[in-house]
N, C-alpha and C. Protein backbone atom coordinates (compact mmCIF):
# COMPACT_ATOMS: atom_id res chain seq x y z
N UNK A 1 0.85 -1.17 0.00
CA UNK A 1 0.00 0.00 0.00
C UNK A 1 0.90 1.23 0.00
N UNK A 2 0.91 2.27 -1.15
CA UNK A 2 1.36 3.40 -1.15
C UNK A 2 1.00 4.29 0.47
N UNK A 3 1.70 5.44 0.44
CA UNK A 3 1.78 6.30 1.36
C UNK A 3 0.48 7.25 0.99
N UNK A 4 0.62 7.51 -0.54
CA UNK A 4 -0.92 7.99 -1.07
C UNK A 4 -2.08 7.57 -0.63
N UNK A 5 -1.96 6.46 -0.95
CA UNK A 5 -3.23 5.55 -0.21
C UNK A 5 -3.68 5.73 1.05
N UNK A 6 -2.64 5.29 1.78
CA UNK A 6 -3.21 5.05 3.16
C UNK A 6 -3.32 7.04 4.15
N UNK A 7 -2.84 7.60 3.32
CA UNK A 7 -3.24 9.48 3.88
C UNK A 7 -5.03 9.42 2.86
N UNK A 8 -5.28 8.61 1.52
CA UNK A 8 -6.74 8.78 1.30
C UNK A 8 -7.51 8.26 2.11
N UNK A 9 -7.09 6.84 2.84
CA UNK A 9 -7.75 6.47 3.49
C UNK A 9 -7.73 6.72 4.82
N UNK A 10 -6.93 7.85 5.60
CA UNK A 10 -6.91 8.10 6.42
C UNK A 10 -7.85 9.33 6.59
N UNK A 11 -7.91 10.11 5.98
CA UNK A 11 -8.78 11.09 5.24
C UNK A 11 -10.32 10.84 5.02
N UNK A 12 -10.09 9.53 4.58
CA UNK A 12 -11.43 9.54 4.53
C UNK A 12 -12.54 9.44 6.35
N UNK A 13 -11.28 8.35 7.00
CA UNK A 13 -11.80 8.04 8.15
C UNK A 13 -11.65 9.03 8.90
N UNK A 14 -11.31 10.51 8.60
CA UNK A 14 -11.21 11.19 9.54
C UNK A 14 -10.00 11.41 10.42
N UNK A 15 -8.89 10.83 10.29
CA UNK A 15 -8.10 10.25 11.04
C UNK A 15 -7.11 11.87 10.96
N UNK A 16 -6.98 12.40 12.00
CA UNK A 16 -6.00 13.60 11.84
C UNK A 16 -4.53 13.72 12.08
N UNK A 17 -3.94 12.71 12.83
CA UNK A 17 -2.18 12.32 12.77
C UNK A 17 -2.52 10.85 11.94
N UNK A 18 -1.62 11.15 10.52
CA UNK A 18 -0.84 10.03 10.38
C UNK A 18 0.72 9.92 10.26
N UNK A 19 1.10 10.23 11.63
CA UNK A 19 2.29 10.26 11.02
C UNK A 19 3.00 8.91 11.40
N UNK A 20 2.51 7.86 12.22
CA UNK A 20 2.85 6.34 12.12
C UNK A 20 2.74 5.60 10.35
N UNK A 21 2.28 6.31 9.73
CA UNK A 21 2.29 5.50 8.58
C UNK A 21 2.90 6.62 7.15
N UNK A 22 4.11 6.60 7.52
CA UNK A 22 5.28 7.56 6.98
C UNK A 22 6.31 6.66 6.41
N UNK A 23 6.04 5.44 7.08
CA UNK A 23 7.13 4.51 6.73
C UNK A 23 6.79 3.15 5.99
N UNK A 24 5.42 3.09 5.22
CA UNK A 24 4.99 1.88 5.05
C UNK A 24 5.69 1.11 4.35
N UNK A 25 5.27 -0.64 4.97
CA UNK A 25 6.35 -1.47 3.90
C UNK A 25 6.12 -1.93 2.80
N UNK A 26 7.23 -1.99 2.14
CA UNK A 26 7.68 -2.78 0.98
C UNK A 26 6.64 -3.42 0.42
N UNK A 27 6.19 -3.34 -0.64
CA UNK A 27 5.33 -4.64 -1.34
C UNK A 27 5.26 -3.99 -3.02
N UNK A 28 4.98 -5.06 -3.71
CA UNK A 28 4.55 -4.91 -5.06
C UNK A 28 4.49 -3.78 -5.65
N UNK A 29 3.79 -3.06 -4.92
CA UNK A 29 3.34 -1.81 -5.51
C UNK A 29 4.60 -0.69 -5.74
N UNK A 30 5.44 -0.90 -4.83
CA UNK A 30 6.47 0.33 -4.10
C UNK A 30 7.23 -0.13 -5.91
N UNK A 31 7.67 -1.02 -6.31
CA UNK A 31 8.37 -1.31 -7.28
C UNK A 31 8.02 -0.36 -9.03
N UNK A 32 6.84 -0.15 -9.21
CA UNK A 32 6.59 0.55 -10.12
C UNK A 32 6.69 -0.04 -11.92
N UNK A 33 7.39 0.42 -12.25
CA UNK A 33 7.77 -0.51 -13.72
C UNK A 33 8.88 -1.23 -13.50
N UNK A 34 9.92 -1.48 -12.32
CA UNK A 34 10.98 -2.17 -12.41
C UNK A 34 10.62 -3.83 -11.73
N UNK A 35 11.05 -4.68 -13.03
CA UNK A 35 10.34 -6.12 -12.78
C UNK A 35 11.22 -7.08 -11.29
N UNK A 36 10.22 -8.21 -11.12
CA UNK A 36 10.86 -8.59 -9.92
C UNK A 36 12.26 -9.02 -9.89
N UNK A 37 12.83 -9.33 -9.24
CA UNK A 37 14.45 -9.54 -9.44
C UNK A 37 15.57 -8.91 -10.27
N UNK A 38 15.19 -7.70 -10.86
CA UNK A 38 15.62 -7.06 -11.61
C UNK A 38 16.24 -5.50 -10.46
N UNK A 39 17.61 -4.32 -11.10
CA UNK A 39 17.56 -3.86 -10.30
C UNK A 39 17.37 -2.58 -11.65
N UNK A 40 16.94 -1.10 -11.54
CA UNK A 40 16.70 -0.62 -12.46
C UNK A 40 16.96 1.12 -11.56
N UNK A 41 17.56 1.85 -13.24
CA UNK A 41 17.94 3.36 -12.78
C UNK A 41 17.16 4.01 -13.66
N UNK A 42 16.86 5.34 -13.17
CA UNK A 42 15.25 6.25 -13.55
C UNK A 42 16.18 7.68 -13.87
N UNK A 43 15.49 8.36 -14.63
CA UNK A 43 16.17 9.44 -15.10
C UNK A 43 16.11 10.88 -13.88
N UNK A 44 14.66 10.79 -13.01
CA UNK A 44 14.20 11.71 -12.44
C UNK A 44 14.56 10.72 -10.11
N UNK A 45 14.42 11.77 -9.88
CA UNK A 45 14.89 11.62 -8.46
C UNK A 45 13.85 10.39 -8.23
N UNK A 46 13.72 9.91 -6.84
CA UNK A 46 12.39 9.41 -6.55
C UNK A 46 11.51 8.19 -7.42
N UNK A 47 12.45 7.90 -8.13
CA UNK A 47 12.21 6.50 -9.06
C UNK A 47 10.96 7.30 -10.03
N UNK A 48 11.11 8.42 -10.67
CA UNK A 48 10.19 9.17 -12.00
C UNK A 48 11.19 9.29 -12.85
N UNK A 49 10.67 9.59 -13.88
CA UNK A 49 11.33 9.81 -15.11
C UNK A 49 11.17 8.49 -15.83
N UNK A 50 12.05 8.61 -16.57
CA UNK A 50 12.41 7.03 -17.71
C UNK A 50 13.17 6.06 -17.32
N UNK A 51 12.70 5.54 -17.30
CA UNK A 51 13.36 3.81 -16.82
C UNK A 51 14.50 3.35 -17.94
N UNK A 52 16.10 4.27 -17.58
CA UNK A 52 16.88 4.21 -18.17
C UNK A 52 17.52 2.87 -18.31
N UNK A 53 17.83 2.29 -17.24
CA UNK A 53 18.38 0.66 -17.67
C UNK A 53 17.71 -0.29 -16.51
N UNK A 54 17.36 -1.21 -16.71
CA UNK A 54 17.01 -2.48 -16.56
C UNK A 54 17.94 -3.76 -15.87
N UNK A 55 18.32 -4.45 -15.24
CA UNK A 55 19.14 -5.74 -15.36
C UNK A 55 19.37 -6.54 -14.15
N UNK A 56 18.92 -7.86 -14.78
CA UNK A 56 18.65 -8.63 -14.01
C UNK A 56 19.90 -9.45 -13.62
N UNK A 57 20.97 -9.36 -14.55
CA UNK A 57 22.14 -10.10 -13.87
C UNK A 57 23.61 -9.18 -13.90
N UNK A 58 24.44 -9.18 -14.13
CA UNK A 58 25.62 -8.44 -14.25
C UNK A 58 25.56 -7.84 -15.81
N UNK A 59 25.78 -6.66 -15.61
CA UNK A 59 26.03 -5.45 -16.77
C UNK A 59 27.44 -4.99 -16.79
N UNK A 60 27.92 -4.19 -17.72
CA UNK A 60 28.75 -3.20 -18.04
C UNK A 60 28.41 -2.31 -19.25
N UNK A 61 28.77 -1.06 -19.27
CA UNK A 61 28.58 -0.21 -20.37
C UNK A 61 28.69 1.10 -19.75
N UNK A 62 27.63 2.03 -20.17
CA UNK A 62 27.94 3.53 -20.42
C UNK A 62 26.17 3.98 -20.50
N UNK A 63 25.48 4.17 -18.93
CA UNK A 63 24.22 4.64 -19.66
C UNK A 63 24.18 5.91 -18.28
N UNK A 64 23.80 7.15 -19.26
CA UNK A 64 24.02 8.64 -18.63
C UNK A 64 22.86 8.95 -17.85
N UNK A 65 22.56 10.14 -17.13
CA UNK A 65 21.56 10.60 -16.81
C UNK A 65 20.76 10.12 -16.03
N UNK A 66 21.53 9.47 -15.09
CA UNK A 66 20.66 8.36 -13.93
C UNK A 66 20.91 9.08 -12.84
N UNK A 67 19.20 9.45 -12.16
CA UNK A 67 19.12 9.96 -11.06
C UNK A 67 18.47 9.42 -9.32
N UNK A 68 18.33 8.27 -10.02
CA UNK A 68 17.63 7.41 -8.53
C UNK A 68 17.34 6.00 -8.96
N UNK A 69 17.24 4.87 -8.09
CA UNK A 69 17.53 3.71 -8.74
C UNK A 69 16.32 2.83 -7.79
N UNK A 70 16.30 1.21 -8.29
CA UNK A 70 15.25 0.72 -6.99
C UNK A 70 16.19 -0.72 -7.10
N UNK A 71 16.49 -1.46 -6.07
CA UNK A 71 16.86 -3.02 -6.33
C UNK A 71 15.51 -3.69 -6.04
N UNK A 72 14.94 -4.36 -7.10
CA UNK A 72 13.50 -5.06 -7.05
C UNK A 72 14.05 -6.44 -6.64
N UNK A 73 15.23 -6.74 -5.95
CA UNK A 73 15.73 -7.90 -5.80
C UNK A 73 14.30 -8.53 -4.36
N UNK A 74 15.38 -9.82 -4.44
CA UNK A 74 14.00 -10.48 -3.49
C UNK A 74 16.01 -11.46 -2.81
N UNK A 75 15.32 -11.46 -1.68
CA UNK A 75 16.24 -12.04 -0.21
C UNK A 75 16.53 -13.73 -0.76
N UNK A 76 17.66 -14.06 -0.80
CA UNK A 76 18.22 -14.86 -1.59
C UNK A 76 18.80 -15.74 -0.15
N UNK A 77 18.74 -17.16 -0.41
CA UNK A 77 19.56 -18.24 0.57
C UNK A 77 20.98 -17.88 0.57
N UNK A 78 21.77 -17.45 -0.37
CA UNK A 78 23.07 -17.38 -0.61
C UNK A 78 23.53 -15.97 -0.21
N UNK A 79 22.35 -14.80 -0.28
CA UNK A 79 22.52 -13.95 0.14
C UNK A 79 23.25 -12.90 -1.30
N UNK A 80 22.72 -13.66 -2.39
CA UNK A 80 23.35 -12.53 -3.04
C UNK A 80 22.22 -12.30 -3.80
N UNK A 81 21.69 -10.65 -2.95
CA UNK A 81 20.50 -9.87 -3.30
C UNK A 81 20.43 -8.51 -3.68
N UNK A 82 22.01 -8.16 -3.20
CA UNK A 82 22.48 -7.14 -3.03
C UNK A 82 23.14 -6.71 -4.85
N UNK A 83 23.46 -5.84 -5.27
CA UNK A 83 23.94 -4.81 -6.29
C UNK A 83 25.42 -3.89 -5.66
N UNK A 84 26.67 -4.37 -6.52
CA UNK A 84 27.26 -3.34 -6.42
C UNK A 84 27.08 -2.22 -7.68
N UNK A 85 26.83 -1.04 -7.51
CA UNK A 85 26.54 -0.19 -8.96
C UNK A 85 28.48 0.35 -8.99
N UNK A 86 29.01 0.82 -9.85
CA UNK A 86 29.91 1.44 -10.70
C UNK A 86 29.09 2.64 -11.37
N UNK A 87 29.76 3.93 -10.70
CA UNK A 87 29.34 5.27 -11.07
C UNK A 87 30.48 6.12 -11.14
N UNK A 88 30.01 7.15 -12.13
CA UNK A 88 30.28 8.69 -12.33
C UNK A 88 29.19 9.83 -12.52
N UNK A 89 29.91 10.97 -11.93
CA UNK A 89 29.24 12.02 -12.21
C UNK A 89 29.78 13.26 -12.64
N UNK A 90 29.14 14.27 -13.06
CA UNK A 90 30.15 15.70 -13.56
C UNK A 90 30.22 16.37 -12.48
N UNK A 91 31.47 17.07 -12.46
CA UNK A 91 31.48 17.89 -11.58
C UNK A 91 32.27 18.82 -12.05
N UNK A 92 32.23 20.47 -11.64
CA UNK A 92 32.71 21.33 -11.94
C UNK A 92 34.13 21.53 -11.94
N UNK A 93 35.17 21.49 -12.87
CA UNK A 93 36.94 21.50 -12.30
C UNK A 93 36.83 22.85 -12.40
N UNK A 94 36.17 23.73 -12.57
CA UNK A 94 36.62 25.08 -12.70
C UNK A 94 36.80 25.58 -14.22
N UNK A 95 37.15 24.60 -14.77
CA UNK A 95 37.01 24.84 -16.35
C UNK A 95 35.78 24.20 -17.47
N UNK A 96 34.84 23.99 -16.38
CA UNK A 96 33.56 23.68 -17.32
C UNK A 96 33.62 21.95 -16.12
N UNK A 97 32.58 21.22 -16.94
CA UNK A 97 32.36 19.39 -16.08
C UNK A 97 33.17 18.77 -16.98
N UNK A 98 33.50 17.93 -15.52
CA UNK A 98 34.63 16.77 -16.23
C UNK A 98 33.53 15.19 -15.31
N UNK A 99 34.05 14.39 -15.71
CA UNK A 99 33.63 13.19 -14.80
C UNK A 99 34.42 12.94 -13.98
N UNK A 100 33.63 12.69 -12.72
CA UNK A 100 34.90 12.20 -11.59
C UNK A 100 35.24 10.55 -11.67
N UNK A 101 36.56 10.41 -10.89
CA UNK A 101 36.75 9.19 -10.86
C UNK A 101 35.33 8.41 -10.71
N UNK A 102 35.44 6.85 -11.23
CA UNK A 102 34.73 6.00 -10.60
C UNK A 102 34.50 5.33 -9.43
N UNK A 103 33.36 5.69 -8.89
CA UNK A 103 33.02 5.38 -7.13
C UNK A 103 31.80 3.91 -7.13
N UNK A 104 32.12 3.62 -6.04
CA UNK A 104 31.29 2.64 -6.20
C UNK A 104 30.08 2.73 -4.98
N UNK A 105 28.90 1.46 -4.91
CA UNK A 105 27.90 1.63 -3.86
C UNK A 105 27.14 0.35 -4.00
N UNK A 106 26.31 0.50 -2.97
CA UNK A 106 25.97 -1.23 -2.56
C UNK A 106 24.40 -0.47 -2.75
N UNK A 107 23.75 -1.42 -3.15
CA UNK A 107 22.18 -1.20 -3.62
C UNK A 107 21.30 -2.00 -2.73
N UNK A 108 20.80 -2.38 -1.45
CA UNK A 108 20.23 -3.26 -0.99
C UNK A 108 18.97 -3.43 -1.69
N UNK A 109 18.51 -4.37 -1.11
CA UNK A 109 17.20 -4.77 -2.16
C UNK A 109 16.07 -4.78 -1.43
N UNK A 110 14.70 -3.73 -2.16
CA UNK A 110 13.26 -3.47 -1.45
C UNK A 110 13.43 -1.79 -1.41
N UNK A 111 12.11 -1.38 -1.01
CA UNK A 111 12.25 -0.24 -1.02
C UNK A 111 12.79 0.78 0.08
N UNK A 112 12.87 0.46 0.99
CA UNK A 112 13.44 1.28 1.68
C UNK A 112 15.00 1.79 1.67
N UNK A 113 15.36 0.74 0.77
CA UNK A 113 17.03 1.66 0.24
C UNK A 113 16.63 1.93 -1.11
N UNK A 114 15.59 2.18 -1.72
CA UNK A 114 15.52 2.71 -2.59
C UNK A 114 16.36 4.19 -2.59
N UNK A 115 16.70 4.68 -3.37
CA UNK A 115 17.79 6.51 -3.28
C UNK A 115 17.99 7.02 -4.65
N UNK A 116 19.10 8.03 -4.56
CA UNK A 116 19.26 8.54 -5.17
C UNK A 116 20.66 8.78 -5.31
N UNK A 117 21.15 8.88 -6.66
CA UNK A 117 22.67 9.48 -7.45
C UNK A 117 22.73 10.80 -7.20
N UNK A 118 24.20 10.72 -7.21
CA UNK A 118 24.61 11.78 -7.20
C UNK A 118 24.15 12.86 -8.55
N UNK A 119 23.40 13.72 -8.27
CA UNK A 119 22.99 14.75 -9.83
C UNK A 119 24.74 15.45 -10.29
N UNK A 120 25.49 15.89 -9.38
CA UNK A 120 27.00 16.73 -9.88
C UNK A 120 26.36 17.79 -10.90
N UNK A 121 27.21 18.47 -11.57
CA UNK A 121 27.15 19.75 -11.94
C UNK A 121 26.13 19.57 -13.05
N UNK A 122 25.35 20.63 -12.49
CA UNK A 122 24.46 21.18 -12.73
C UNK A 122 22.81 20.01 -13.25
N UNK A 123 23.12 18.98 -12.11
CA UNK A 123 22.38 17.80 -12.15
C UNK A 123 21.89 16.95 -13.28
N UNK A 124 23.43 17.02 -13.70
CA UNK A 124 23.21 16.30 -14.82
C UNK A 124 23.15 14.54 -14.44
N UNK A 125 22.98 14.21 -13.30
CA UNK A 125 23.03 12.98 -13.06
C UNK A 125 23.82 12.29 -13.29
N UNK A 126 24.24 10.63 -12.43
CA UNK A 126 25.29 9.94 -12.90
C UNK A 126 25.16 9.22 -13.75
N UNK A 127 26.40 8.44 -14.55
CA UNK A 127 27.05 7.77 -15.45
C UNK A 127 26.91 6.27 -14.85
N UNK A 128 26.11 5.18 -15.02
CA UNK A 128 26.17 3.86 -14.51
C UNK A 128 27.38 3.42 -15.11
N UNK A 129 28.25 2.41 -14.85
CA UNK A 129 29.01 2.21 -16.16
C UNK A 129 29.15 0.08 -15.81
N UNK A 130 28.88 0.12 -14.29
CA UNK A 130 28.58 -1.74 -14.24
C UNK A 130 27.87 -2.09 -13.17
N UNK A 131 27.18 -3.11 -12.89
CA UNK A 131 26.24 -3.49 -12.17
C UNK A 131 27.03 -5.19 -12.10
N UNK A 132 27.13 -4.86 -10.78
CA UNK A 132 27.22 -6.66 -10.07
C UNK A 132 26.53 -7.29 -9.23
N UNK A 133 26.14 -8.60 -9.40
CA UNK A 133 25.16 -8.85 -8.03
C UNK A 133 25.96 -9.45 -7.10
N UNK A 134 25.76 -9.38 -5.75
CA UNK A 134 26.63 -9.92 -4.59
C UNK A 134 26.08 -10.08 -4.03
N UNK A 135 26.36 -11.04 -2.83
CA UNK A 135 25.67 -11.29 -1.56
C UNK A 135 25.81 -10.34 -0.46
N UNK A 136 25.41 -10.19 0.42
CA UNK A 136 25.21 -9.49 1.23
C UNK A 136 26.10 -9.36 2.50
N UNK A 137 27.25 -9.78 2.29
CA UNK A 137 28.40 -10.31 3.17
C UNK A 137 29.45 -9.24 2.53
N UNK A 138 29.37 -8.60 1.23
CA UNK A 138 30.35 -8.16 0.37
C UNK A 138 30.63 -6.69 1.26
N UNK A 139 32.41 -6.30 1.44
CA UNK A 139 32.64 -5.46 2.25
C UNK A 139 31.66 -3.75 2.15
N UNK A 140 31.36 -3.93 1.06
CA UNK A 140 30.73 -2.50 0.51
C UNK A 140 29.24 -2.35 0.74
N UNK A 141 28.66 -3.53 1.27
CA UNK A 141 26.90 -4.01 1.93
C UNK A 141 26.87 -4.08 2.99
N UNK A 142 28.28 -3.76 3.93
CA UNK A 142 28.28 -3.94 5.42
C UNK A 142 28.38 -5.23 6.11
N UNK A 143 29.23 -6.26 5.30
CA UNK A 143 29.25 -7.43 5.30
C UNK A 143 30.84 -7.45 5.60
């Protein structure tokens, strides 16, 4: 159940604090166009915009303009549910945007680590450039 939802239906009942249901969980819905087990990056903050890339197993390449991401992963026996992403972004050297080195980040899976990229100069959003799946033990997942 969206957060939308449950303020209509709180609304409807009259209900004047909701602020216990600020945090609702995870389910189906929270995922949007990104399919199950799949982890996917959106052009706009907040998982809007265009559903720039897709992928369900290990990637590499070059796809721009990624501003917030979702891991639609699902909790694995082996524990590998987790996403390392490979990023860049622009940032100002003083002589116009350059890309910064490549940084990396751990993607947990469901919505509540759902987030957001770095936008860098002048929010032009980051540069994906590889996607790995790992278990959840991997030093960069807090493992």
């Amino acid at each position: 159940m969206t957060l939308r939802r449950i303020i209509s239906i709180g609304a409807a009942a009259g209900v004047a604090d909701l602020s216990l249901a600020a945090a609702p969980a995870a389910s189906a819905d929270d995922a949007g166009d990104c399919n199950y087990r799949y982890v996917c990056f959106y052009s706009g903050s907040g998982l809007t915009g265009t559903l720039k890339l897709e992928k369900e197993g290990n990637w590499s390449g070059n796809v721009s303009g990624i501003r917030s991401f979702f891991n639609n992963g699902a909790s694995e026996p082996s524990g590998a549910d987790h996403v390392i992403v490979t990023y860049q972004y622009y940032d100002n050297s003083g002589s116009g945007p350059e890309l910064t080195g490549k940084k990396r980040k751990c993607l947990h899976y469901g919505k509540a680590d759902a987030g957001s990229m770095p936008g860098g100069w002048r929010n032009w959003g980051s540069v994906v450039t590889k996607i790995e799946w790992v278990n959840r033990w991997h030093s960069l997942c807090g493992g």
